[in-house]
N, C-alpha and C. Protein backbone atom coordinates (compact mmCIF):
# COMPACT_ATOMS: atom_id res chain seq x y z
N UNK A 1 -3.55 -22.88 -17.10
CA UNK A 1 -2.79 -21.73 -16.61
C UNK A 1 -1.31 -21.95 -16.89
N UNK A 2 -0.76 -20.62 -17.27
CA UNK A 2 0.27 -20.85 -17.65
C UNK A 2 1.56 -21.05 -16.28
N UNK A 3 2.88 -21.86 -16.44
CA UNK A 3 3.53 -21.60 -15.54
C UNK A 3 4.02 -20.77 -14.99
N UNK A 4 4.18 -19.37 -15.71
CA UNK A 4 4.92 -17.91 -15.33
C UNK A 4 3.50 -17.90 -14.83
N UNK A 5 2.38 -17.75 -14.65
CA UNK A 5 1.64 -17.29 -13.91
C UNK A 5 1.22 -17.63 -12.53
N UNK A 6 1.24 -19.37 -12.68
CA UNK A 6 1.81 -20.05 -11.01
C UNK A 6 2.86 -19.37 -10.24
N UNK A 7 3.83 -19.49 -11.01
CA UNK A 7 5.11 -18.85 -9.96
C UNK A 7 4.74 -17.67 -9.63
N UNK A 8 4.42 -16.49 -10.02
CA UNK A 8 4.01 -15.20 -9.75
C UNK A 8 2.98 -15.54 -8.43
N UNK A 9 2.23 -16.39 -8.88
CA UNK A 9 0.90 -16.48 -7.99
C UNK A 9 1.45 -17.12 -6.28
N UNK A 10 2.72 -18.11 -7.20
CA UNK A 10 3.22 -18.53 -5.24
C UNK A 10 4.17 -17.34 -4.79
N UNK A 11 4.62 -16.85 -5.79
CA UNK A 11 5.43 -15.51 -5.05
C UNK A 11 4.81 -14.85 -4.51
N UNK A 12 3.67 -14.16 -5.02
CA UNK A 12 3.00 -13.11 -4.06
C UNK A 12 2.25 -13.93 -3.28
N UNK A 13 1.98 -14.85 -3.13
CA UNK A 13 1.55 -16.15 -1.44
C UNK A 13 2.20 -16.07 -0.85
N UNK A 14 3.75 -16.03 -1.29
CA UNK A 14 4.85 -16.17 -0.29
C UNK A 14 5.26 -14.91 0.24
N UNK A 15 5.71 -13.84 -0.55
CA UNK A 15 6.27 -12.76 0.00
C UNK A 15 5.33 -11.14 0.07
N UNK A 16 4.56 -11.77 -0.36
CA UNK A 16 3.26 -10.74 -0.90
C UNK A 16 3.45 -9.42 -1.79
N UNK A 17 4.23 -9.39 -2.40
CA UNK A 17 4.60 -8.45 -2.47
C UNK A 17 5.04 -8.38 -4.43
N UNK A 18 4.82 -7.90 -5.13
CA UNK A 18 4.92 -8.70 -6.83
C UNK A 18 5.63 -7.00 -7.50
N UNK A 19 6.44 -6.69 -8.59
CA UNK A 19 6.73 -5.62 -9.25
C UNK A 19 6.10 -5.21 -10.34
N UNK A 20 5.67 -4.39 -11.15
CA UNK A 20 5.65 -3.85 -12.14
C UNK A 20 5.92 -4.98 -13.19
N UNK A 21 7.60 -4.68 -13.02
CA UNK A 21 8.38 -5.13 -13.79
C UNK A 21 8.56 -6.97 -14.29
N UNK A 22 7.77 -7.58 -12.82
CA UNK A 22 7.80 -9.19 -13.43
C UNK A 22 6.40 -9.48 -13.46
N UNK A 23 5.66 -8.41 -13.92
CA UNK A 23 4.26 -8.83 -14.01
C UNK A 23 4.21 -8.46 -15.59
N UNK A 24 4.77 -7.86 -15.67
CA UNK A 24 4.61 -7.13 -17.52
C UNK A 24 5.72 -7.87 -18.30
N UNK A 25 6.85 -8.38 -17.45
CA UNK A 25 7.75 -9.07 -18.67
C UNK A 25 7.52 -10.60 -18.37
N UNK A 26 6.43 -11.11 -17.76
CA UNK A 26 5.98 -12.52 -17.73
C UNK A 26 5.25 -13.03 -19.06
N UNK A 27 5.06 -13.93 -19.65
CA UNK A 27 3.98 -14.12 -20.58
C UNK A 27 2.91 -14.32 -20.37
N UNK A 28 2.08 -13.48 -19.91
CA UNK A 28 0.56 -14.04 -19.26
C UNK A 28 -0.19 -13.75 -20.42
N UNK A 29 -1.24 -13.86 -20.02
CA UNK A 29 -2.76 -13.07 -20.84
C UNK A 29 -3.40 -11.92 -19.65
N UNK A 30 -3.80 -11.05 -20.71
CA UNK A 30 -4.17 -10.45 -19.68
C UNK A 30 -5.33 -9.97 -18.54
N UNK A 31 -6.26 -11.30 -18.63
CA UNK A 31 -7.21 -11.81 -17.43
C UNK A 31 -5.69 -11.66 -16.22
N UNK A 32 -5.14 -12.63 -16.41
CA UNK A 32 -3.88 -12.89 -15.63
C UNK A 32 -3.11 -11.89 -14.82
N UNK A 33 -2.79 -10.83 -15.81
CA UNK A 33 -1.73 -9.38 -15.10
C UNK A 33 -3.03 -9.03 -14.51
N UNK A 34 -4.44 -9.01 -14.88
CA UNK A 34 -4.93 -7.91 -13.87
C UNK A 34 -5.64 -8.52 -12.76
N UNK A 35 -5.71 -10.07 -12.86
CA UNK A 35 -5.61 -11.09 -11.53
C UNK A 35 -4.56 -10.62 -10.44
N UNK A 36 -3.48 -10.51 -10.95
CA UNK A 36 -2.09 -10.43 -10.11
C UNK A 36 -2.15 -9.12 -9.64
N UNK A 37 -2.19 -8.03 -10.34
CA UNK A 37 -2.43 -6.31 -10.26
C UNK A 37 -3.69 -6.50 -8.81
N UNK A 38 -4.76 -7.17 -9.12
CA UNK A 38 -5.82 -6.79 -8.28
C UNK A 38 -5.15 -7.73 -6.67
N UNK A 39 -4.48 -8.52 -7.01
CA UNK A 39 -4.27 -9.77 -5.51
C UNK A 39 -3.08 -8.69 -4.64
N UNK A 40 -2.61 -8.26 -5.89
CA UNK A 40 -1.27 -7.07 -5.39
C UNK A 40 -1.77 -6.61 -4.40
N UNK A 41 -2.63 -5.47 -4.93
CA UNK A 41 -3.17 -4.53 -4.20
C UNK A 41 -3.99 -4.65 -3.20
N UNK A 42 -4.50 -5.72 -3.42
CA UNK A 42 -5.55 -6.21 -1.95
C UNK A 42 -4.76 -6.03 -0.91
N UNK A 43 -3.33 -7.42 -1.47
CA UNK A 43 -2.73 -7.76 -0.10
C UNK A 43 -2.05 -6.13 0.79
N UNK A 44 -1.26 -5.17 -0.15
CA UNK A 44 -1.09 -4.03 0.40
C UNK A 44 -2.17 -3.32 1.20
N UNK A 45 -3.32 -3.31 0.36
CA UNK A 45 -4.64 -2.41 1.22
C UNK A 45 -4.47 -3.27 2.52
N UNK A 46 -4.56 -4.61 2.73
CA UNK A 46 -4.89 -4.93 3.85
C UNK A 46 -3.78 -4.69 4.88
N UNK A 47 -2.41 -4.58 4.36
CA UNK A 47 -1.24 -4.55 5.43
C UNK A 47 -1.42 -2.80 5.74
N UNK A 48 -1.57 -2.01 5.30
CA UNK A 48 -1.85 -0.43 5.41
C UNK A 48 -2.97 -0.38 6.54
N UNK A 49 -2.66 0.17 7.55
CA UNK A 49 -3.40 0.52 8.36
C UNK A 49 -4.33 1.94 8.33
N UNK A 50 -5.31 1.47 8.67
CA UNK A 50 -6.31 2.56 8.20
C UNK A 50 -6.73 3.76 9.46
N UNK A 51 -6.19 5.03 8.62
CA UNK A 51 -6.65 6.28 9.89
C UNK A 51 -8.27 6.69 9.80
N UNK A 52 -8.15 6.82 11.08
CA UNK A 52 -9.44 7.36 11.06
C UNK A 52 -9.88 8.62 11.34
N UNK A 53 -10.91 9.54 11.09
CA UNK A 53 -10.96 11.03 11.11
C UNK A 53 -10.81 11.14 12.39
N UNK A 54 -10.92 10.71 13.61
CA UNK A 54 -10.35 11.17 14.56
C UNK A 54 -8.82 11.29 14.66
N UNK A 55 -8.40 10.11 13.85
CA UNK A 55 -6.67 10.21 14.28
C UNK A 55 -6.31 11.46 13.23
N UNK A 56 -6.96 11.76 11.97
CA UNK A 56 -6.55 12.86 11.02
C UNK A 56 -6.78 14.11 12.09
N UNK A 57 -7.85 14.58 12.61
CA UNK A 57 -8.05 15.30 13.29
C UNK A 57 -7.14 15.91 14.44
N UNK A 58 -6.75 14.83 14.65
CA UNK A 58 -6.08 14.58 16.22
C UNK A 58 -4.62 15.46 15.66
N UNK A 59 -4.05 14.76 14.61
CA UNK A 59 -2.88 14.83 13.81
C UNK A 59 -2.90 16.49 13.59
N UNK A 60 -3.72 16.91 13.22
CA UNK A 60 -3.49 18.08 12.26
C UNK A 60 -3.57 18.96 13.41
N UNK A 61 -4.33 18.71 14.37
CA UNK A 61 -3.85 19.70 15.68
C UNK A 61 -2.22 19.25 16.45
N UNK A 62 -1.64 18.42 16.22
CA UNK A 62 -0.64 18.43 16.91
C UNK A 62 0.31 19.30 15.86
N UNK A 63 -0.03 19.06 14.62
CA UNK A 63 0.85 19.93 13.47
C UNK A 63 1.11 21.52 13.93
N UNK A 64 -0.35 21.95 14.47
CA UNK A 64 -0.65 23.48 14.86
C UNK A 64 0.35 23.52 15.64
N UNK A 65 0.35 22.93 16.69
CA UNK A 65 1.19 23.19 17.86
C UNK A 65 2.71 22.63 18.17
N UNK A 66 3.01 22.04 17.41
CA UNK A 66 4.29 20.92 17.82
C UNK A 66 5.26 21.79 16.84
N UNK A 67 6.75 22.24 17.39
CA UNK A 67 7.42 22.74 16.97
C UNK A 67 7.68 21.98 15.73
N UNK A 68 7.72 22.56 14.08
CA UNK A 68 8.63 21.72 12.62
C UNK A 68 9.45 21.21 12.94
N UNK A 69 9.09 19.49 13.18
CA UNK A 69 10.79 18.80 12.70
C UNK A 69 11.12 17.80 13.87
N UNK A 70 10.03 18.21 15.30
CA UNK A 70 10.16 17.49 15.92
C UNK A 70 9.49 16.01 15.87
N UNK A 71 9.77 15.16 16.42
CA UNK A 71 9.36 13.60 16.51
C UNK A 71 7.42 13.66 16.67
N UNK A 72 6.95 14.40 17.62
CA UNK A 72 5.66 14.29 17.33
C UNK A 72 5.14 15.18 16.03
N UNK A 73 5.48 16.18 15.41
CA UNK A 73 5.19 16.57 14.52
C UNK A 73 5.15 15.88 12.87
N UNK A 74 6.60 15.23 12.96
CA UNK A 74 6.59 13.96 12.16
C UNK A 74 6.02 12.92 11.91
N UNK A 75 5.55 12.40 13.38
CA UNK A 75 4.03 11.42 13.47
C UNK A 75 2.88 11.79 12.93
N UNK A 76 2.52 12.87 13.31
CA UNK A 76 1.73 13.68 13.25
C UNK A 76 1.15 13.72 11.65
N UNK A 77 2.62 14.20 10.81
CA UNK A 77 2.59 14.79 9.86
C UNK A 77 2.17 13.23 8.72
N UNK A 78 2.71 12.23 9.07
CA UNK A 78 2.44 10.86 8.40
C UNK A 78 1.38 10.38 8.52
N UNK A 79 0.90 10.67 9.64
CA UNK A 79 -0.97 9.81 9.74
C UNK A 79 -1.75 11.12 8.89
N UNK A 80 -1.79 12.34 8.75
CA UNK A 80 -2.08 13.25 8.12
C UNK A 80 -2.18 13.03 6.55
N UNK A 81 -0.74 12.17 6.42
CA UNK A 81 -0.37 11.98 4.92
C UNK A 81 -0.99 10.79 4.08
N UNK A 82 -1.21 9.69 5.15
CA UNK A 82 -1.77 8.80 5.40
C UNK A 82 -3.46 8.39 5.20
N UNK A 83 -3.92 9.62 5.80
CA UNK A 83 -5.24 9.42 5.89
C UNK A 83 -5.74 10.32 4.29
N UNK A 84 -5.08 10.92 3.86
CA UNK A 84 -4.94 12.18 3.00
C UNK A 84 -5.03 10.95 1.51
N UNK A 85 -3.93 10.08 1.70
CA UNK A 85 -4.01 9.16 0.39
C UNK A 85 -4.96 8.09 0.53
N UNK A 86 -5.62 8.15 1.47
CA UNK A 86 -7.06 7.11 1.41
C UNK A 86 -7.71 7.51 1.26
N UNK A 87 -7.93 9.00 1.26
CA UNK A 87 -9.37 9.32 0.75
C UNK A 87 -9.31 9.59 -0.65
């Protein structure tokens, strides 16, 4: 294994978190970028908290009723948005 691919590999151990940009201008192979691409995304899926159709549910009725713009409507409107990009 190459060394640009260690370091990448303790970076996202360490901060979890990897770019675009130092995954494509590293010299890997590309078993490697889509090692790193897939560890990426795990670690995000797992920090993303997952809604559930009750909380979508719940959400989209407070939307009905909660005046635009206020603080619960905003909540509201993010677990909505939330549950919307997981499915």
């Amino acid at each position: 294994m190459s060394d640009a691919f260690e370091a990448l590999k303790a970076k996202l151990a360490q901060t979890g978190t990897l770019s675009d940009e130092e995954i494509a201008s590293a010299d890997l192979t590309e078993e490697q970028k889509l090692w790193l691409n897939a560890e990426r995304y795990a670690k995000q899926r797992d920090t993303s908290e997952t809604v559930t159709l009750e909380q979508y549910l719940e959400a989209n009725k407070v939307l009905d009723s909660a005046p635009e713009g206020s603080p619960e409507y905003e909540a509201a409107l993010k677990i909505v948005e939330r549950y919307e990009q997981q499915a």
